[in-house]
C-alpha atoms as a PDB file:
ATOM      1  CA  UNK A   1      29.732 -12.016 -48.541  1.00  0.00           C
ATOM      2  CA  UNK A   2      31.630  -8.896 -48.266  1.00  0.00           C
ATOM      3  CA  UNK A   3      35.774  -7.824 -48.114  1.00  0.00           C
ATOM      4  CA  UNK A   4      34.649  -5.872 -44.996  1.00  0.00           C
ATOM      5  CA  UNK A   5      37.921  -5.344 -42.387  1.00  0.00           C
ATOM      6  CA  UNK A   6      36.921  -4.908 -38.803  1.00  0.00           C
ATOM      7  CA  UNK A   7      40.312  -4.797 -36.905  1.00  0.00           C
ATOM      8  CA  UNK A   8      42.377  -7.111 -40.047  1.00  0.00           C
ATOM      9  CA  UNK A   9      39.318  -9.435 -39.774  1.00  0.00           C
ATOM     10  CA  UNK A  10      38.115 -10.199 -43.109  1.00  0.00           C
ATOM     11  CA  UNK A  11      34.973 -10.928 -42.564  1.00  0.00           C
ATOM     12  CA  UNK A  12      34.502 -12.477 -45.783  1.00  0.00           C
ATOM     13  CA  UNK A  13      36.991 -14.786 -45.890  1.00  0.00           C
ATOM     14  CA  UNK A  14      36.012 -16.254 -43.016  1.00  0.00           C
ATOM     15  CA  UNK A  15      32.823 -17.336 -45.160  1.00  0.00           C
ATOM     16  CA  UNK A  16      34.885 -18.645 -47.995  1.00  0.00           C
ATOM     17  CA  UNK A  17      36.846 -20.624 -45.021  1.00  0.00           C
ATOM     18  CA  UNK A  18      33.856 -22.232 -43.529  1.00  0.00           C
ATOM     19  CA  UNK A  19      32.002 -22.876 -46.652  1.00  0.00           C
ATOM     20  CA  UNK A  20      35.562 -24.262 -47.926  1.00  0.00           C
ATOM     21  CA  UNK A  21      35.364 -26.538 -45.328  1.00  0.00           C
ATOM     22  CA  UNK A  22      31.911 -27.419 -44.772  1.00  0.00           C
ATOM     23  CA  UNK A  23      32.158 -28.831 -48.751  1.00  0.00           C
ATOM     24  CA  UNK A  24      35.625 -30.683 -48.097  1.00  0.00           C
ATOM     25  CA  UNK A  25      34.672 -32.264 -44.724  1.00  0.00           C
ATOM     26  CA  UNK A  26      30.474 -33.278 -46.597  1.00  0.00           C
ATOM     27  CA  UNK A  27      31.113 -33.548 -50.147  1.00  0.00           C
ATOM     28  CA  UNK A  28      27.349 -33.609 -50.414  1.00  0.00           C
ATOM     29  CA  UNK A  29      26.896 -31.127 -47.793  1.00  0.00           C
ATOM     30  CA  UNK A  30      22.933 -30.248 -48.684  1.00  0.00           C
ATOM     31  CA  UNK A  31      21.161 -26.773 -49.223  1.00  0.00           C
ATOM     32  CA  UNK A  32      20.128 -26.613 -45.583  1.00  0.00           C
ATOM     33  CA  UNK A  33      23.575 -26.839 -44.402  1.00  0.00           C
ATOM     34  CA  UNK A  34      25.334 -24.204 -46.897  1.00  0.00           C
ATOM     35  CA  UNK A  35      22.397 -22.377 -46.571  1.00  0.00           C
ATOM     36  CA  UNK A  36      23.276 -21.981 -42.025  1.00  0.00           C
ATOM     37  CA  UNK A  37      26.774 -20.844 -43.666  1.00  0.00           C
ATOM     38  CA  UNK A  38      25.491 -18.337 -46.071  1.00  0.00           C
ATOM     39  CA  UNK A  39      23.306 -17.321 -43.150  1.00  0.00           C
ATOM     40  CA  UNK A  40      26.163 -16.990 -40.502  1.00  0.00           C
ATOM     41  CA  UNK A  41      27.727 -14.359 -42.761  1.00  0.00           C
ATOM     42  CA  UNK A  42      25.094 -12.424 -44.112  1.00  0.00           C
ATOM     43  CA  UNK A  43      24.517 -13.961 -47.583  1.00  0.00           C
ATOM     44  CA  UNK A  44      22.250 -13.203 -49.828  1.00  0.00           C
ATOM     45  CA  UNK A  45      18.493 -13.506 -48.724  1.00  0.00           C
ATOM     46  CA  UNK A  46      16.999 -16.270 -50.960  1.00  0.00           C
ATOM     47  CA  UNK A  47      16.269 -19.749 -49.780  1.00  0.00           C
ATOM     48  CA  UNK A  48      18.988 -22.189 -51.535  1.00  0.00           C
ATOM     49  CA  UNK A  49      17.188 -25.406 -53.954  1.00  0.00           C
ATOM     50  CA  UNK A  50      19.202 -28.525 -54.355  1.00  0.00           C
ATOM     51  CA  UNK A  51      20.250 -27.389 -57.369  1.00  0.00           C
ATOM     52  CA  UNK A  52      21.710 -23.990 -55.979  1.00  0.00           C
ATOM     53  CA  UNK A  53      23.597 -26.459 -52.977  1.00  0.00           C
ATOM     54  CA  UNK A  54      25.219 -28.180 -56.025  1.00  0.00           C
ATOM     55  CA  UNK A  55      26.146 -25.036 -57.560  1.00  0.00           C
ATOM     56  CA  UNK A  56      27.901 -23.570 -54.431  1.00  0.00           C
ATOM     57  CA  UNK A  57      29.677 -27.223 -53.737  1.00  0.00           C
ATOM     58  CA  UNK A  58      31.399 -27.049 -57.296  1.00  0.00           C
ATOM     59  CA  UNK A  59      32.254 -23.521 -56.575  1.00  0.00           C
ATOM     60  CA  UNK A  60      33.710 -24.411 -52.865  1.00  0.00           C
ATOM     61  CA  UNK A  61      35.743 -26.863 -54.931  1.00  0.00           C
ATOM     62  CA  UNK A  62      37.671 -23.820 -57.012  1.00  0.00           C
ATOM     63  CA  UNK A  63      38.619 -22.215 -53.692  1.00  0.00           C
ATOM     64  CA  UNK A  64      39.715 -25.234 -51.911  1.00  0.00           C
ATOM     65  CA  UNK A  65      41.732 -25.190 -55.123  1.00  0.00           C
ATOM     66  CA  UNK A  66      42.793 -21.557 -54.214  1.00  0.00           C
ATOM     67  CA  UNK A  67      42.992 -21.885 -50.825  1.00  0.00           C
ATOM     68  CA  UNK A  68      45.342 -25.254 -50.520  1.00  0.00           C
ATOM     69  CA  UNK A  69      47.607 -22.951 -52.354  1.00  0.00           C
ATOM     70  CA  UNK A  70      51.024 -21.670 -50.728  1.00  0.00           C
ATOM     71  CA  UNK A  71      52.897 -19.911 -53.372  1.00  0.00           C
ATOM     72  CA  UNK A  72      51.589 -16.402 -53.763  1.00  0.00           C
ATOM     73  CA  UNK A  73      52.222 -16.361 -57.271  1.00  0.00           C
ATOM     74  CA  UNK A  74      50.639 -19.533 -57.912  1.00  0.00           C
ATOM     75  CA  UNK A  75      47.835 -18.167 -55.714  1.00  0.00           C
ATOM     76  CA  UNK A  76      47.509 -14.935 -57.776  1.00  0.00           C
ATOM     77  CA  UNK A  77      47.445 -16.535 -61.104  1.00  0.00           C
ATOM     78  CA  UNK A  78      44.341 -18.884 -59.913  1.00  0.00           C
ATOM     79  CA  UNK A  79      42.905 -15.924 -58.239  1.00  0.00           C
ATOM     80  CA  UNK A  80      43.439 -13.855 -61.538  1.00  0.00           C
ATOM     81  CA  UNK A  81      42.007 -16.535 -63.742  1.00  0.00           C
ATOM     82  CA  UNK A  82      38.724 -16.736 -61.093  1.00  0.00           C
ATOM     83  CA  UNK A  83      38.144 -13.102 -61.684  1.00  0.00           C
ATOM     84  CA  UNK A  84      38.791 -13.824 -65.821  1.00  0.00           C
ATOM     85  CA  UNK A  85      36.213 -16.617 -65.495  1.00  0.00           C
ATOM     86  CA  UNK A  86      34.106 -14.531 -63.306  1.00  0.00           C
ATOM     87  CA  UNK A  87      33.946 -11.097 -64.401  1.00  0.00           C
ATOM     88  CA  UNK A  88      32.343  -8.386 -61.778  1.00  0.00           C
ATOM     89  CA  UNK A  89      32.521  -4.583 -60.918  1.00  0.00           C
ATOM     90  CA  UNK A  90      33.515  -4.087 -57.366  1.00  0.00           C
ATOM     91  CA  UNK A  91      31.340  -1.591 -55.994  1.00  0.00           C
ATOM     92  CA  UNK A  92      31.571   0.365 -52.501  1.00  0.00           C
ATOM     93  CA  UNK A  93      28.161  -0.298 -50.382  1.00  0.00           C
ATOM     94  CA  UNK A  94      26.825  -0.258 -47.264  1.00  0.00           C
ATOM     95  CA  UNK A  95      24.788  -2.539 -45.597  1.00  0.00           C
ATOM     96  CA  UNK A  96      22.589  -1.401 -42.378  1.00  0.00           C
ATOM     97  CA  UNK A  97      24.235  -0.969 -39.372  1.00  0.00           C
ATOM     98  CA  UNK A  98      27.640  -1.678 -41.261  1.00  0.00           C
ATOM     99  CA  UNK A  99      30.577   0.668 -42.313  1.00  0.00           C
ATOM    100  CA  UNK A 100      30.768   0.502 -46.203  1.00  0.00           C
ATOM    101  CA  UNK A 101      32.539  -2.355 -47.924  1.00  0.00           C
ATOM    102  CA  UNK A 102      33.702  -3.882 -50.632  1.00  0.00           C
ATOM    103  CA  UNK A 103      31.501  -6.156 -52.925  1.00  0.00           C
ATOM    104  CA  UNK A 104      30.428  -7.310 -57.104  1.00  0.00           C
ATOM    105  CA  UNK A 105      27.822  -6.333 -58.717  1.00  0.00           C
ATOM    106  CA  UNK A 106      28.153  -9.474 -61.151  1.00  0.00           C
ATOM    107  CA  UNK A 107      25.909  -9.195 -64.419  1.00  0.00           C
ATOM    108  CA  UNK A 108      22.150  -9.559 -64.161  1.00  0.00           C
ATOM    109  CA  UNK A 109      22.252 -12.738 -66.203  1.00  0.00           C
ATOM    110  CA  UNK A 110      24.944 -14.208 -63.794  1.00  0.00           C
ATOM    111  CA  UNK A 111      23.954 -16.918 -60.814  1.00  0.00           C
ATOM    112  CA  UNK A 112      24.805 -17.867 -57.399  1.00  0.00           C
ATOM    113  CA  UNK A 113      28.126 -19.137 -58.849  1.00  0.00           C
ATOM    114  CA  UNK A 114      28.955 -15.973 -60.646  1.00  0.00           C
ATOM    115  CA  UNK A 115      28.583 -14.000 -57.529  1.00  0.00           C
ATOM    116  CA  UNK A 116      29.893 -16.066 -55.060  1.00  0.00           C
ATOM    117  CA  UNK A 117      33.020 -16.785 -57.125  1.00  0.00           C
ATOM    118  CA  UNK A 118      33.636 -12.693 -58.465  1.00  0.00           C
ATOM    119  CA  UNK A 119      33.188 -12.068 -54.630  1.00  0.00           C
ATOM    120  CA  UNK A 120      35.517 -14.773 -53.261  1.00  0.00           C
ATOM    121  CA  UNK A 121      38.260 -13.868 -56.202  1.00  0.00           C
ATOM    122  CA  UNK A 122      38.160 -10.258 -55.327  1.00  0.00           C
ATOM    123  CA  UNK A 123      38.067 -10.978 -51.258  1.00  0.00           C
ATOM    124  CA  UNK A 124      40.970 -13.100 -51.275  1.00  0.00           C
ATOM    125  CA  UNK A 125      42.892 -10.700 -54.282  1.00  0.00           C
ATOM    126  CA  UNK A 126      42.350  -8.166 -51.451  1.00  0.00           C
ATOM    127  CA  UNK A 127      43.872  -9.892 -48.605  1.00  0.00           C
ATOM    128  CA  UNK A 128      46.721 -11.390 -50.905  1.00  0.00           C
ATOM    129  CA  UNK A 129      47.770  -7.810 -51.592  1.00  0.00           C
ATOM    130  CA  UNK A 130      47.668  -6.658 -48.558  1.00  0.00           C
ATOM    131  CA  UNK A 131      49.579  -9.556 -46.541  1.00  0.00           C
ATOM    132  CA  UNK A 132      51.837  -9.950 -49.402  1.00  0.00           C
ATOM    133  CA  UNK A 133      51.431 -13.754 -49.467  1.00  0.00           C
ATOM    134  CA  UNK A 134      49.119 -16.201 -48.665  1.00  0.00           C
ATOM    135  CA  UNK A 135      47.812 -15.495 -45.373  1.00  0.00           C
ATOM    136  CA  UNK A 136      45.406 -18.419 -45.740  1.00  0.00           C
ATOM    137  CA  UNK A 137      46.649 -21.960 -44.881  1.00  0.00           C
ATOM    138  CA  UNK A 138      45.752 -25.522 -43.467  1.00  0.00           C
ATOM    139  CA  UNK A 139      45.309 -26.726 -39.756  1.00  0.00           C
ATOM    140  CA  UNK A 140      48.865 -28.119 -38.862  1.00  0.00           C
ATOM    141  CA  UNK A 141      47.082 -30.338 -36.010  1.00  0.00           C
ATOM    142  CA  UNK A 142      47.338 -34.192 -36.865  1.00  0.00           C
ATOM    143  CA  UNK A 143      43.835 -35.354 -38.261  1.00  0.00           C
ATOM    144  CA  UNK A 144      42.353 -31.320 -38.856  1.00  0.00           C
ATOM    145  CA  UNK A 145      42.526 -30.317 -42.214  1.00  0.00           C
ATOM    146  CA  UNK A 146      40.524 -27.387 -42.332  1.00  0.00           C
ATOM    147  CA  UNK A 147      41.114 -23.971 -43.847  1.00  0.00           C
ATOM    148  CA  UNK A 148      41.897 -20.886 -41.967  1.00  0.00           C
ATOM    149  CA  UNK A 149      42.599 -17.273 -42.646  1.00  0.00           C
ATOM    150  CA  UNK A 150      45.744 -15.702 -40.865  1.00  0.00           C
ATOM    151  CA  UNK A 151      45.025 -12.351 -39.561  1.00  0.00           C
ATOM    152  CA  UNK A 152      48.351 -12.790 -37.804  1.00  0.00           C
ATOM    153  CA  UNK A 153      50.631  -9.792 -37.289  1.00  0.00           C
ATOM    154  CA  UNK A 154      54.136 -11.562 -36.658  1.00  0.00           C
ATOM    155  CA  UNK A 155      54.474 -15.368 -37.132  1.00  0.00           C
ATOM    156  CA  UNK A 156      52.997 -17.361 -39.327  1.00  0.00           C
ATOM    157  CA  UNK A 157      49.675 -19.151 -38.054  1.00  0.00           C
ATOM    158  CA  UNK A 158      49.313 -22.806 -38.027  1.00  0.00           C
ATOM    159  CA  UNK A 159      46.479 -23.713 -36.592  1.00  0.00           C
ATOM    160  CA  UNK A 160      42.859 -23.336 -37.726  1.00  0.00           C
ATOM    161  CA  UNK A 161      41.768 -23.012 -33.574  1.00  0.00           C
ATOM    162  CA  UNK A 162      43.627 -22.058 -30.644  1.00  0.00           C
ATOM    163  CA  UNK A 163      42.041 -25.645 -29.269  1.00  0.00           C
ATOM    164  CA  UNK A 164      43.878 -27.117 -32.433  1.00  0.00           C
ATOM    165  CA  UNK A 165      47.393 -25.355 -31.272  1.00  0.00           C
ATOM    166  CA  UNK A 166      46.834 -26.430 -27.773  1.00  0.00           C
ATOM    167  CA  UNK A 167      46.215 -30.428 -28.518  1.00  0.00           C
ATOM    168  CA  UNK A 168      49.665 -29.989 -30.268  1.00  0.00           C
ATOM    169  CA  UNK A 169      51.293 -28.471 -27.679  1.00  0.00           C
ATOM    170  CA  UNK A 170      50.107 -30.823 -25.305  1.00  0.00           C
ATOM    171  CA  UNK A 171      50.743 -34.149 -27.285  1.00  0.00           C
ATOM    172  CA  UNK A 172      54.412 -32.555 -27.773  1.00  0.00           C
ATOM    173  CA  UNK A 173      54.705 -31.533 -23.994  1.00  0.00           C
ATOM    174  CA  UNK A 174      53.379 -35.433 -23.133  1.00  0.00           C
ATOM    175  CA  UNK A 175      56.234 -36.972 -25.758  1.00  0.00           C
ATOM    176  CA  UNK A 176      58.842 -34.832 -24.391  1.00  0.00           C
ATOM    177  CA  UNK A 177      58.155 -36.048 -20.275  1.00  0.00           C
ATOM    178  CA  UNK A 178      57.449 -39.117 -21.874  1.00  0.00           C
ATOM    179  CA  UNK A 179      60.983 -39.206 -23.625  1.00  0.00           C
ATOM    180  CA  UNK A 180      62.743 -37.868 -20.851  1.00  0.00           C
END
């Protein structure tokens, strides 16, 4: 997982978002599943155990921490206490066909935890300080709960899909003719 911006998409957050929410919507979500997600954003290249799916579902748990999180300062003190917990030196590098990016080098004696934690602290410390808040939030659609990062430029998003923001609009629309 990388802080890599392509256009004000971070790349990596996007991974901490969908493994945020694979782990909140399957509690037990198993090593083949987190291992597609890892996969879909260019994780590392090892074959997760059981034991490393358990791992990465108590980490998911500290971000959905982070992530349910509104209140930048609030956000930055969690975020700041990740990176206490999970100490790493950000490093510049490039991956193959890639521009270069930002990433931890987390100790040799550290695990999957370590890394994907330091990485996920520093990726979202990044994007904090450069929206100036939390541009992370919740689906606002009725029965969706999952995560999202805003890569908005002028209003806040809501939605975690534009097919999320359309069913609202549409159940509003239907209650307004409804109504009137």
């Amino acid at each position: 997982m990388t802080q890599d911006h392509d256009g004000g998409n971070p790349r990596g957050l996007h991974f901490v978002t969908e493994l945020a929410n694979t782990v909140r919507a399957d509690p037990e979500a198993g090593a083949a599943d987190l291992q597609a997600v890892l996969e879909r954003h260019g994780g590392p290249p090892f074959r997760l155990t059981g034991a490393d799916a358990r791992e990465l579902r108590e980490a998911a748990s500290q971000l959905i921490d982070v992530l349910a999180l509104h209140d930048e300062d609030e956000a930055a003190t969690a975020i700041n206490a990740l990176l206490d917990r999970y100490p790493a030196r950000p490093r510049l590098v490039r991956l193959p066909g890639r521009p270069w990016s930002m990433h931890t080098q987390a100790p040799a004696s550290a695990g999957l935890t370590h890394w994907l934690l330091s990485t996920s602290a520093l990726a979202l410390g990044l994007w904090l300080s450069e929206r100036g808040t939390c541009a992370w939030g919740e689906c606002a659609a009725p029965g969706c709960d999952r995560f999202f990062i805003d890569t908005g430029r002028r209003t806040p998003q809501r939605f975690c899909t534009p097919r999320c923001a359309t069913r609202v609009r549409v159940a509003a629309h239907r209650a307004q003719r409804a109504t009137g």
